[in-house]
Protein backbone atom coordinates (compact mmCIF):
# COMPACT_ATOMS: atom_id res chain seq x y z
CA UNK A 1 30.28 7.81 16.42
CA UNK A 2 32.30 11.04 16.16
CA UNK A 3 30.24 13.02 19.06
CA UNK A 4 31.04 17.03 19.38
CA UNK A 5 33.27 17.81 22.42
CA UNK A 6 30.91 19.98 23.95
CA UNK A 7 27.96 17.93 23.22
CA UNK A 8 29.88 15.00 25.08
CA UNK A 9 30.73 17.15 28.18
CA UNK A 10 27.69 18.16 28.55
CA UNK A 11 25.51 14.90 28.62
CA UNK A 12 28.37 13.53 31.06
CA UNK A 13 27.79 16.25 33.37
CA UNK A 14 23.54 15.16 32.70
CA UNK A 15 23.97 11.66 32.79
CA UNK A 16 26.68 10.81 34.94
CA UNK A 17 27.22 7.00 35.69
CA UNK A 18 25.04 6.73 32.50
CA UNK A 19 26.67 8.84 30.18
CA UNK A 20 28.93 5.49 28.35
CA UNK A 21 26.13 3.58 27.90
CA UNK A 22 24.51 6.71 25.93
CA UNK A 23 27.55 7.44 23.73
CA UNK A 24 27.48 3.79 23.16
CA UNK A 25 23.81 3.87 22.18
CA UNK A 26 23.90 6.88 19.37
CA UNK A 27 26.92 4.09 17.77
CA UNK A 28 23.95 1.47 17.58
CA UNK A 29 21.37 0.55 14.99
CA UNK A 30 18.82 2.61 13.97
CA UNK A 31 15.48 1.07 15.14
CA UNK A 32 12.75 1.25 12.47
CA UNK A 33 8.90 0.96 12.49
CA UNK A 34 5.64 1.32 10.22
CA UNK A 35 2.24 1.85 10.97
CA UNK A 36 -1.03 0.04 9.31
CA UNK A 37 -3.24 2.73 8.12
CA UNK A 38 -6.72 2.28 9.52
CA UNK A 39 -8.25 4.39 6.77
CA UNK A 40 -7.96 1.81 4.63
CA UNK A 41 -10.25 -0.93 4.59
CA UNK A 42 -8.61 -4.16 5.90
CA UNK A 43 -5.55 -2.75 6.94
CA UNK A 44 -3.77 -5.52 8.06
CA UNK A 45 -3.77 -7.26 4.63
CA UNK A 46 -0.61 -6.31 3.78
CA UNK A 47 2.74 -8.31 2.76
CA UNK A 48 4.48 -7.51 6.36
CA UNK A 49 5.79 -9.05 9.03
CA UNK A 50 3.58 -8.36 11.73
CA UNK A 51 4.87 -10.48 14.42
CA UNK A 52 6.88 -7.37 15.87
CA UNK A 53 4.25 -5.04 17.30
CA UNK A 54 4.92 -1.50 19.20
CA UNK A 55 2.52 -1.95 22.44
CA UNK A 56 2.36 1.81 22.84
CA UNK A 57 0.57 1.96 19.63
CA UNK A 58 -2.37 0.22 18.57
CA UNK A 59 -1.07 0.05 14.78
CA UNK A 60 2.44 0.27 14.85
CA UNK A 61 5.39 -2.48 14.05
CA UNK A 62 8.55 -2.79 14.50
CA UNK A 63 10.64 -3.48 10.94
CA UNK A 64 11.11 -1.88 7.40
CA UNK A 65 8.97 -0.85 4.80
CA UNK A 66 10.05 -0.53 1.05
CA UNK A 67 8.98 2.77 -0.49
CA UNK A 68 8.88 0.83 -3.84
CA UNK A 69 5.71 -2.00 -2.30
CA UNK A 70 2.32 -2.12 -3.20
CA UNK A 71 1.35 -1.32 0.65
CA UNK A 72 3.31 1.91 0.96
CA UNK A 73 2.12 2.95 -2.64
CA UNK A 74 -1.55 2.40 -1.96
CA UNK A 75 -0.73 4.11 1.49
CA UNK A 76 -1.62 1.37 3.81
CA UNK A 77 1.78 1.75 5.78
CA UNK A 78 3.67 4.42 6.78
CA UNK A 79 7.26 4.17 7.92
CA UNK A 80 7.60 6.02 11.51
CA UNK A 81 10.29 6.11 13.75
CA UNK A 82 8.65 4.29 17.03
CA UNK A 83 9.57 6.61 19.33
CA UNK A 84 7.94 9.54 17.30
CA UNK A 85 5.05 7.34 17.04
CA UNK A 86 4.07 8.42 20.93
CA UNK A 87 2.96 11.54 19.95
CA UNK A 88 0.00 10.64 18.48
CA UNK A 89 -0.78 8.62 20.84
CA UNK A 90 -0.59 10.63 23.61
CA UNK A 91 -2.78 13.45 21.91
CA UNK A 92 -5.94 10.70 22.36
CA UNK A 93 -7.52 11.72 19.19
CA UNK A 94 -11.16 11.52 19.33
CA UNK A 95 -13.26 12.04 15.85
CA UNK A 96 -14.85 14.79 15.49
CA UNK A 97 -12.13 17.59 16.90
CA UNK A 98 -10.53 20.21 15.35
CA UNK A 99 -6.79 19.40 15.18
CA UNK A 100 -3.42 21.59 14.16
CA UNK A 101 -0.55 19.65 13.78
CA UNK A 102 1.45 23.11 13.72
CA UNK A 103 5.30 21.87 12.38
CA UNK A 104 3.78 18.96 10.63
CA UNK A 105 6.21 17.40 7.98
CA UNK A 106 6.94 14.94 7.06
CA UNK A 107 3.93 13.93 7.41
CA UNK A 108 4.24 10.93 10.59
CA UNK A 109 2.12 13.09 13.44
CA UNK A 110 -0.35 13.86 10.78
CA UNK A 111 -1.25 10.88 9.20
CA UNK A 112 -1.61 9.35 12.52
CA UNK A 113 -4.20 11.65 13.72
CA UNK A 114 -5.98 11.50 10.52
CA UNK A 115 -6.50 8.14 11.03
CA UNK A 116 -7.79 8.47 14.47
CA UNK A 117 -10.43 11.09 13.34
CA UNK A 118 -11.10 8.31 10.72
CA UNK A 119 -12.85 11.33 8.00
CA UNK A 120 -14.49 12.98 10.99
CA UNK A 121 -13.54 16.56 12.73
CA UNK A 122 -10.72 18.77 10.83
CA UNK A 123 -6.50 18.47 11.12
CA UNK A 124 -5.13 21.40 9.45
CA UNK A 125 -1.69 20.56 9.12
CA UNK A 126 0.91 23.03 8.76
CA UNK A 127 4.08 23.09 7.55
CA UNK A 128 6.25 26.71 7.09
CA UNK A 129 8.84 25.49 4.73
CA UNK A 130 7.32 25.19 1.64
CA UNK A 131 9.35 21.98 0.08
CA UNK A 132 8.67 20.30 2.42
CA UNK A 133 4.62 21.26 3.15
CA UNK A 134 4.72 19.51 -0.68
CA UNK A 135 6.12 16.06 1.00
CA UNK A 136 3.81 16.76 4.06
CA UNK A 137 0.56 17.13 1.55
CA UNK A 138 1.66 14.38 -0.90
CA UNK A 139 1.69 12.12 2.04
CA UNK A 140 -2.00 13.07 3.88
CA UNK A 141 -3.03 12.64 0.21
CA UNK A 142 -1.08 8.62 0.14
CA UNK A 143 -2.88 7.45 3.17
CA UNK A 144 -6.32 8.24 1.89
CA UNK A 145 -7.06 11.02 4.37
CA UNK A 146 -10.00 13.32 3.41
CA UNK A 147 -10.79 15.64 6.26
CA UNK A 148 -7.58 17.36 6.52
CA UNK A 149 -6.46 21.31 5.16
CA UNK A 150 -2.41 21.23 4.43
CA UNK A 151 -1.18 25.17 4.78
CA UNK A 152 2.15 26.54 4.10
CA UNK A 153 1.98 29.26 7.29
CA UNK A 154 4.25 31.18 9.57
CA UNK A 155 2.74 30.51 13.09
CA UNK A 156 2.50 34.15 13.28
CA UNK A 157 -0.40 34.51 10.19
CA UNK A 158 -2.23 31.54 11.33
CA UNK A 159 -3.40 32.99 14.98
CA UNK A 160 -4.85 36.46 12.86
CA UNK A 161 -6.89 33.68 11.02
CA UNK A 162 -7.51 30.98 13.70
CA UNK A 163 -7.99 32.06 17.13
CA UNK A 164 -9.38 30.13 19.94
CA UNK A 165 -10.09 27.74 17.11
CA UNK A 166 -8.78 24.40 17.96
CA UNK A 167 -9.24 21.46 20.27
CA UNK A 168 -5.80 20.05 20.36
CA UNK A 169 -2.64 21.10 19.15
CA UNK A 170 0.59 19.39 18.22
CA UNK A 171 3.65 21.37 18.45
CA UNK A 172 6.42 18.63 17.26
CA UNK A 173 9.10 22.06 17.80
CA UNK A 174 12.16 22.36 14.81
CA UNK A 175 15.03 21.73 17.35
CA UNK A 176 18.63 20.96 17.79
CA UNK A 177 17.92 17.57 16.63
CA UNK A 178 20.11 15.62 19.41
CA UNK A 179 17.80 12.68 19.26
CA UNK A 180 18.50 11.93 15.76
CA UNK A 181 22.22 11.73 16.13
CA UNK A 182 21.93 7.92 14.84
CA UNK A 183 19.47 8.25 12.58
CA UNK A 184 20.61 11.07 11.33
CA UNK A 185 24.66 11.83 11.72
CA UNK A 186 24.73 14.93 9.21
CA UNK A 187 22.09 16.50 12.14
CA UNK A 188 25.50 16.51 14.68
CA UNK A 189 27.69 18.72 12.31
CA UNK A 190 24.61 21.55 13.21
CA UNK A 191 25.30 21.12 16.67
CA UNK A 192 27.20 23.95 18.51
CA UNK A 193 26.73 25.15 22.74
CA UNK A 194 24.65 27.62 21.95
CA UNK A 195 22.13 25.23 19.76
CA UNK A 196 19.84 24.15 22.31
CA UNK A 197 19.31 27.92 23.58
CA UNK A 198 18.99 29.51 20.00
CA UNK A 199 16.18 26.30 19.45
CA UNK A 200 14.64 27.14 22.79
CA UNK A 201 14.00 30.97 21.57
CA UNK A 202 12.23 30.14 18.74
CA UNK A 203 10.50 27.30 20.40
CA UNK A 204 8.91 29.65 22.59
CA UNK A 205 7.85 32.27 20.01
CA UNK A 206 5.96 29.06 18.33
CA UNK A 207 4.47 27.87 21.26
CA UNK A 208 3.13 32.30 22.14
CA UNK A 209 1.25 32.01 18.68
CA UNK A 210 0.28 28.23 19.73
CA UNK A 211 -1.48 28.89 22.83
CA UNK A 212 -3.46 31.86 21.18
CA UNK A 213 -5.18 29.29 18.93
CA UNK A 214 -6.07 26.43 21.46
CA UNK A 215 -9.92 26.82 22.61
CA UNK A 216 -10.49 27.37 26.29
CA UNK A 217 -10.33 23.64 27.61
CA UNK A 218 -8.09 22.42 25.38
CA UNK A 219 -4.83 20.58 25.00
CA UNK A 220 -0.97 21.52 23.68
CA UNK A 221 0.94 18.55 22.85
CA UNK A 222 4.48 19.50 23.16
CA UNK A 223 7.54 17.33 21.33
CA UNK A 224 11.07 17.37 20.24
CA UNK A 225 13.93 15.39 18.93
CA UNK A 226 16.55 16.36 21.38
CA UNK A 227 17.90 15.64 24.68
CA UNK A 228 18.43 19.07 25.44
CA UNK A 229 16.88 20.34 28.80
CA UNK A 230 16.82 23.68 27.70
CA UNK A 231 14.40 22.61 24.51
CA UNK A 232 12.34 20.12 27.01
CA UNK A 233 11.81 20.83 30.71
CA UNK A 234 12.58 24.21 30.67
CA UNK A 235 10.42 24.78 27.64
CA UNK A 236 7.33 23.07 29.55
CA UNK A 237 8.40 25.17 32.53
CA UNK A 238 7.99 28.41 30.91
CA UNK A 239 4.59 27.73 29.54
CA UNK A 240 3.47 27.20 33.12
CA UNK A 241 4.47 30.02 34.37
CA UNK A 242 3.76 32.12 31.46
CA UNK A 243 0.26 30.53 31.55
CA UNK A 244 -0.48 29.73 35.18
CA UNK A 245 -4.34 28.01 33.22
CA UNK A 246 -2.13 25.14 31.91
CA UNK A 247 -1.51 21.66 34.07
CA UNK A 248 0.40 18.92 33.27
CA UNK A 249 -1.35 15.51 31.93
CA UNK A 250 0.85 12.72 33.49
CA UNK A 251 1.90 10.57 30.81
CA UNK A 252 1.93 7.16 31.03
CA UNK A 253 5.51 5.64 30.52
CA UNK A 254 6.37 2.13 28.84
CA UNK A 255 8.73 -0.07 29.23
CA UNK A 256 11.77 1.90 28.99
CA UNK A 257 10.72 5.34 29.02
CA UNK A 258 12.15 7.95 31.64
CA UNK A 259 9.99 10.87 33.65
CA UNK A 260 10.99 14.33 32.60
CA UNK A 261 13.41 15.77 35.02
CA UNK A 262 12.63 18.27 37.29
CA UNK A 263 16.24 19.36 38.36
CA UNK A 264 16.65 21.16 34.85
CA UNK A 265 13.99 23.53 35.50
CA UNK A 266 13.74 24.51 39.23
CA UNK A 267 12.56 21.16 40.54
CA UNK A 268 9.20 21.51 39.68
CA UNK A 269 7.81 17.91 40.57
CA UNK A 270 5.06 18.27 38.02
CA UNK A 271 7.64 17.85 35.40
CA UNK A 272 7.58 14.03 36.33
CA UNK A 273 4.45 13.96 34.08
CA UNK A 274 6.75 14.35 31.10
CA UNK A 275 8.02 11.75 29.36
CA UNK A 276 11.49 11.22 28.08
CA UNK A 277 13.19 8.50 25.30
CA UNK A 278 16.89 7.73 25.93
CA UNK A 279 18.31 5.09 23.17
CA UNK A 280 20.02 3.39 25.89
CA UNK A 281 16.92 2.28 27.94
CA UNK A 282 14.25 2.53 25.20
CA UNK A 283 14.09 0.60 21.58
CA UNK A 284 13.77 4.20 19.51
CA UNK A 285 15.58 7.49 19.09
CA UNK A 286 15.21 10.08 21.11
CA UNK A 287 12.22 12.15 22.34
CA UNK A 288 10.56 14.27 24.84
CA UNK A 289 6.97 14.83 24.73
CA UNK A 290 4.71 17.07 27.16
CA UNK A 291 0.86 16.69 27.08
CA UNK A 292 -0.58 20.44 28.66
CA UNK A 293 -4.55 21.12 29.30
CA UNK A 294 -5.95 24.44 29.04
CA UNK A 295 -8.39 24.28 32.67
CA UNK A 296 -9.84 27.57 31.72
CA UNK A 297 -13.84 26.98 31.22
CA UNK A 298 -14.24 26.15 27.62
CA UNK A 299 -16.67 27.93 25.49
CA UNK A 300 -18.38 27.51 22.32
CA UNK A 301 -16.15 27.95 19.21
CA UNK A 302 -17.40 30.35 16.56
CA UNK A 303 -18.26 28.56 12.95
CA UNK A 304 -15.64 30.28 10.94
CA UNK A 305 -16.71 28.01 8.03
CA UNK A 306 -16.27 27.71 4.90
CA UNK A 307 -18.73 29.58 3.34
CA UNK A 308 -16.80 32.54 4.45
CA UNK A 309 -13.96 31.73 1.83
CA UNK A 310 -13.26 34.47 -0.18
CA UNK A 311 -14.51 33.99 -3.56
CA UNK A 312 -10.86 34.74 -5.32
CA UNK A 313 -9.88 31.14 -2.86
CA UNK A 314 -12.49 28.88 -3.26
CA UNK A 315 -15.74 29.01 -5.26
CA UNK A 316 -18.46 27.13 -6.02
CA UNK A 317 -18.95 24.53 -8.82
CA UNK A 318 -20.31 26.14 -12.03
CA UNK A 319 -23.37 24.71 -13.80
CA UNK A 320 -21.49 22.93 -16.66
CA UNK A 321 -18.88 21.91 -14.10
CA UNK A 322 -21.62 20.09 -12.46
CA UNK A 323 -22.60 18.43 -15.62
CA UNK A 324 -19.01 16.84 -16.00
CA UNK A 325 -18.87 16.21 -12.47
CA UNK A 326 -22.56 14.33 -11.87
CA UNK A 327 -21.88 12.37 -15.14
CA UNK A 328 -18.64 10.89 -13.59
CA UNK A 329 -20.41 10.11 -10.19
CA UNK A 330 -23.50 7.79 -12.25
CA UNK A 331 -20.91 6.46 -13.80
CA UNK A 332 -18.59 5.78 -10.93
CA UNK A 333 -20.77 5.36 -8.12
CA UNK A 334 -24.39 3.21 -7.47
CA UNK A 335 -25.30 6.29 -5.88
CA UNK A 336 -24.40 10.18 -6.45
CA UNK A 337 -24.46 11.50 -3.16
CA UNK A 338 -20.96 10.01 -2.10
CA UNK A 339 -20.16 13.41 -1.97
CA UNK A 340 -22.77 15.99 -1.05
CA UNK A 341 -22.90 19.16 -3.09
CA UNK A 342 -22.92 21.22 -0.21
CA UNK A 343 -19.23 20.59 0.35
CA UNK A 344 -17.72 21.23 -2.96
CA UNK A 345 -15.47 23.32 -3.38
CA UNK A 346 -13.15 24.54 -7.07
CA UNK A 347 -10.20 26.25 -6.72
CA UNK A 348 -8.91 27.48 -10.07
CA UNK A 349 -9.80 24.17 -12.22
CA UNK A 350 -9.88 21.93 -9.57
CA UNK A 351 -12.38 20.46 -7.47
CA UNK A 352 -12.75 19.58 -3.83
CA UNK A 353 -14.45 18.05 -1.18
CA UNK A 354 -13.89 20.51 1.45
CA UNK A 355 -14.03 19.10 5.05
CA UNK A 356 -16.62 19.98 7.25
CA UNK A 357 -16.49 23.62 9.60
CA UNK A 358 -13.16 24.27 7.37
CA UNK A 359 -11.70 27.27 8.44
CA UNK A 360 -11.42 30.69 5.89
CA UNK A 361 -8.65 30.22 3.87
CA UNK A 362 -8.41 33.51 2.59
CA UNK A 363 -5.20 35.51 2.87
CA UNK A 364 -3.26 31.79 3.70
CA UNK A 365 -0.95 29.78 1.87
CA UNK A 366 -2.35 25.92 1.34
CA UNK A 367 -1.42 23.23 -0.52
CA UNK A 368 -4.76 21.45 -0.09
CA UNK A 369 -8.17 22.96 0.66
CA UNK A 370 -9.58 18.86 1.47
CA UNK A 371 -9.42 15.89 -0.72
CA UNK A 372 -9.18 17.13 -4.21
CA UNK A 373 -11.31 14.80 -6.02
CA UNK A 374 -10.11 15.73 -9.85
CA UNK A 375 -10.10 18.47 -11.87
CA UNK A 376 -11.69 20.12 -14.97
CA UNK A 377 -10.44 20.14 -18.65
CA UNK A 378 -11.91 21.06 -22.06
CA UNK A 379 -15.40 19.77 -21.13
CA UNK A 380 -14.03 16.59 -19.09
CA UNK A 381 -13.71 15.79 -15.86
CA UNK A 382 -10.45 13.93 -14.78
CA UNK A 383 -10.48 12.03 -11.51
CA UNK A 384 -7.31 12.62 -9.19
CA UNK A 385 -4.66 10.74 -7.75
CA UNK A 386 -5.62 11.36 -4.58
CA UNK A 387 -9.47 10.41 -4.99
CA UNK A 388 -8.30 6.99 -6.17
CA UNK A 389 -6.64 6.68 -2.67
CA UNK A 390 -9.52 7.70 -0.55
CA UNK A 391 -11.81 5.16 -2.44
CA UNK A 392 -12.52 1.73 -1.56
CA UNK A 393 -13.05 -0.83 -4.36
CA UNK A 394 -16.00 -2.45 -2.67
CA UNK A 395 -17.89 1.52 -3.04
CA UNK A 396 -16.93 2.20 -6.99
CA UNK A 397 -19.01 0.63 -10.35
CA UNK A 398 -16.36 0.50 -12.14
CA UNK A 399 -13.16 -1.25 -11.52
CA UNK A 400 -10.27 -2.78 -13.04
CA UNK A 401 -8.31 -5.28 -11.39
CA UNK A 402 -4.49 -5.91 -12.55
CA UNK A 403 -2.23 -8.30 -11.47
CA UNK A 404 1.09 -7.13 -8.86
CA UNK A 405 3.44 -7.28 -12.32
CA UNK A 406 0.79 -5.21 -14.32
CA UNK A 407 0.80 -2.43 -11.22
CA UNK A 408 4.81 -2.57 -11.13
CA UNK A 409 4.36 -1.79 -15.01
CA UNK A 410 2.17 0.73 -14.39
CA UNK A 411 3.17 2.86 -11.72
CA UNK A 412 6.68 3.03 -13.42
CA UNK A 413 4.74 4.91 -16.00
CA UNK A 414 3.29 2.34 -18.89
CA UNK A 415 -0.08 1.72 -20.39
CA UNK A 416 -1.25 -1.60 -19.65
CA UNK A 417 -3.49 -3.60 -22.49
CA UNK A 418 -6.60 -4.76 -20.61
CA UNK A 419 -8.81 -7.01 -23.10
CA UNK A 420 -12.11 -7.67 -21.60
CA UNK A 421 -15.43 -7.49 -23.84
CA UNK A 422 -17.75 -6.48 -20.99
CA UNK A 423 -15.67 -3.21 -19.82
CA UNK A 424 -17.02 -0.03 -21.68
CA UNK A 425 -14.22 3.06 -22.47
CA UNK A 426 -13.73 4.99 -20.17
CA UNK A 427 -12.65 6.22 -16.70
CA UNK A 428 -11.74 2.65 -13.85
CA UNK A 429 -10.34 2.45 -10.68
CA UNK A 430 -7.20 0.78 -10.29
CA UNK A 431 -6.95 -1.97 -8.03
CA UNK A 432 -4.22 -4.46 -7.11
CA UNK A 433 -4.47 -7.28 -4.12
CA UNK A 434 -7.76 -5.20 -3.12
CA UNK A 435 -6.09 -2.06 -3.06
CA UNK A 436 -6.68 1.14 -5.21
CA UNK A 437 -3.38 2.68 -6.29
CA UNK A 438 -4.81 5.13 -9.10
CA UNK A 439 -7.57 5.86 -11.92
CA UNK A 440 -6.87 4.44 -15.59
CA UNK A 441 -8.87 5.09 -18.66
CA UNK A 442 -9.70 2.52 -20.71
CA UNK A 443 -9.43 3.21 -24.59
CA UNK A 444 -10.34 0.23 -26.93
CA UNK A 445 -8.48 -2.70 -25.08
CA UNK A 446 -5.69 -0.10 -23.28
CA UNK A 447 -5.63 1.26 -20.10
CA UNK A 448 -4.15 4.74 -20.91
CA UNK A 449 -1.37 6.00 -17.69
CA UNK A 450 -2.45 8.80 -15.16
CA UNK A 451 -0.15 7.80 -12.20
CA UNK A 452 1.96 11.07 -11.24
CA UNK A 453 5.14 11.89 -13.35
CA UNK A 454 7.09 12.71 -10.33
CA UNK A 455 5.72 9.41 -7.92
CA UNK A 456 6.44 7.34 -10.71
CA UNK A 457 8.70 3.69 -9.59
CA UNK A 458 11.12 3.75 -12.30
CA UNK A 459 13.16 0.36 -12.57
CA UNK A 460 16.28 0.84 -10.42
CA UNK A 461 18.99 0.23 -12.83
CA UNK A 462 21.89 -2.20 -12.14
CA UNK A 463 25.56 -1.26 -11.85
């Protein structure tokens, strides 16, 4: 690999004796990985090899997904670079907390700690660029995830809303992207000398409006994609002496994974905690992650819940809304409370189930209030995408089940003829090998199309 001059020079001067058998590594092959999605019911079922598995993580693998499978479809897998994979492990989700996952996109950090909450607590997960908070919320909405708000904030806007609010944070910080060298080449012709220290600048400014919305007794998860001590260990050493409550959490380190070094950033020995990922001695790209806990006394959080949305955000369901609404759920479900009033939520024509102690969205950007569950048309209701994902076809009345060739037809964007006497018209869920991949309706023998326009798996045509 072409390497910049200056970027060479300078990780000679880091890694000394080392520094050829780094070069060497960014030249070698990119080492993928998937996790199994433990949302989903069964999650291992899945046409993988799963011979390869990550030991750092409970649910990850080692090997390549197709974005064209059933599996990554129906969101039970999501390709993750292993080393990034840490970082949700290291946060120690436990359900029932209130989560930010502050630069969240694409998605990987996210859908990991949804699955750890498994539909209980709240992950708001935030993305500022708003391209990609649309591939960050199509892919919370692909693994089936219910609990979690998607916003489209600056940092800056989020801590006027959300003090003091959260339990844990994630900060995976936009950086200089050394790490990614392999997996990414186009990320070295970005690189300059002054990279890292512009990165660092607006690392810190993140991390400032970061800290303000951690609770008392909480924990900052810090990560990047670079080698760059500037971005790592002396990031980590500024936030302890800007914020002399914060100690480090010792991380544990794997086979293959280096302490944080303390010569970067005055020699402070607690940097040792800190873990870091070097390609040479560690199967993944590279990483640096910091795991920070607030010792102040913690103290109760105040209920900034929903009910405080403003009513030009969120309202509630209207009484002919509810009609078309309740008539799906008989229909649907054996029983109508799968989703209790109290947590409904419409905004414009759409409706959602609105996670529990949701925070005010009012004045903020979002791409997804909870799990939008369908929306409301000329006196219909029409289930969504998304619900079909969240559902399990052992908890619905009324499904269809279509062979792996009828969902390759279908999800490329055809109506599939479905002959069966004892199905009545109307609205099914989808299911192939056990797995829901989207609502139909069934119109006299036809299963009429509702998968996405722009998800749809169009044939790839030959050359």
């Amino acid at each position: 690999m072409d390497l910049p001059e200056g970027f060479v020079s300078k990780y000679q001067k880091i890694l000394g004796d080392e520094a050829p058998a780094f070069f060497l590594s960014l030249a070698g092959e990119v080492k993928k990985g998937f996790r199994l999605n433990t949302l989903k019911d069964n999650p291992d079922d899945v046409a993988l090899d799963l011979t390869n598995p990550i030991k750092y993580v409970p649910t990850g693998y080692y090997g390549e997904v197709s974005g064209r499978s059933l599996e990554h479809q129906a969101g039970y897998v999501y390709s993750q670079e292993p080393s990034a994979m840490y970082v949700g492990e290291v946060a120690a989700v436990v359900p029932g907390e209130r989560i930010l996952d502050l630069c969240a996109a694409p998605g990987g950090k996210s859908t990991q700690v949804a699955a750890k909450l498994g539909g209980k607590g709240l992950l708001v997960a935030n993305e500022i660029d708003r391209k990609r908070a649309g591939i960050l919320s199509e892919n919370i909405e692909r693994v089936g995830a219910s609990n979690v708000v998607v916003l489209n904030e600056d940092p800056r806007n989020l801590v006027k809303k959300l003090p003091g609010f959260f339990d844990k944070i994630l900060v995976d910080a936009p950086c200089s992207g050394e790490g990614m060298f392999r997996k990414n080449p186009q990320a070295k012709n970005y690189w300059h000398p002054e990279y890292a220290d512009e990165c660092a600048q607006r690392q810190r400014k993140i991390l400032e409006d970061a800290v303000k919305m951690l609770r008392p007794g909480g924990q900052l998860i810090y990560s990047t994609c670079t080698f760059a001590p500037e971005e790592d260990e002396q990031i980590i050493a500024w936030l302890l002496e800007q914020y002399e409550y914060f100690d480090v959490v010792p991380l544990k380190k794997w086979k293959g994974m280096d302490a944080g070094m303390p010569v970067f950033a005055d020699n402070d020995q607690r940097l040792l905690g800190t873990v870091r990922l070097f390609p040479h001695h560690f199967n993944g790209e590279g990483h640096f992650i910091a795991k920070l806990q607030d010792r102040r006394s913690q103290e109760p959080v105040k209920n900034n819940k929903k009910k405080k949305n403003s009513a030009r955000i969120l309202r509630k369901i209207t009484s002919s809304e509810r009609v078309l609404w309740n008539d799906f759920l008989q229909k649907m479900f054996a029983k109508n409370d799968f989703f209790p009033e109290v947590d409904l939520r419409c905004w414009n024509e759409h409706l959602y189930w609105v996670p529990e102690n949701s925070p005010d969205l009012s004045g903020l950007r979002f791409m997804r209030p909870g799990l939008e569950l369908g929306t409301f048309k000329k006196k219909r209701f029409e289930p969504s995408y998304a619900l079909a994902l969240y559902l399990s076809p052992q908890c619905v009345e009324r499904v269809l089940t279509f062979s792996h060739e009828q969902w390759a037809s279908y999800v490329q964007g055809n109506t599939i003829a479905y002959s069966s006497e004892k199905h009545a018209n109307g609205w099914y869920l989808l299911c192939c090998e056990n797995k829901s991949f989207c609502f139909g309706k069934l119109v006299n023998g036809t299963v009429k199309n509702f998968f996405p326009k722009g998800l749809r798996l169009h044939p790839i045509l030959k050359k």
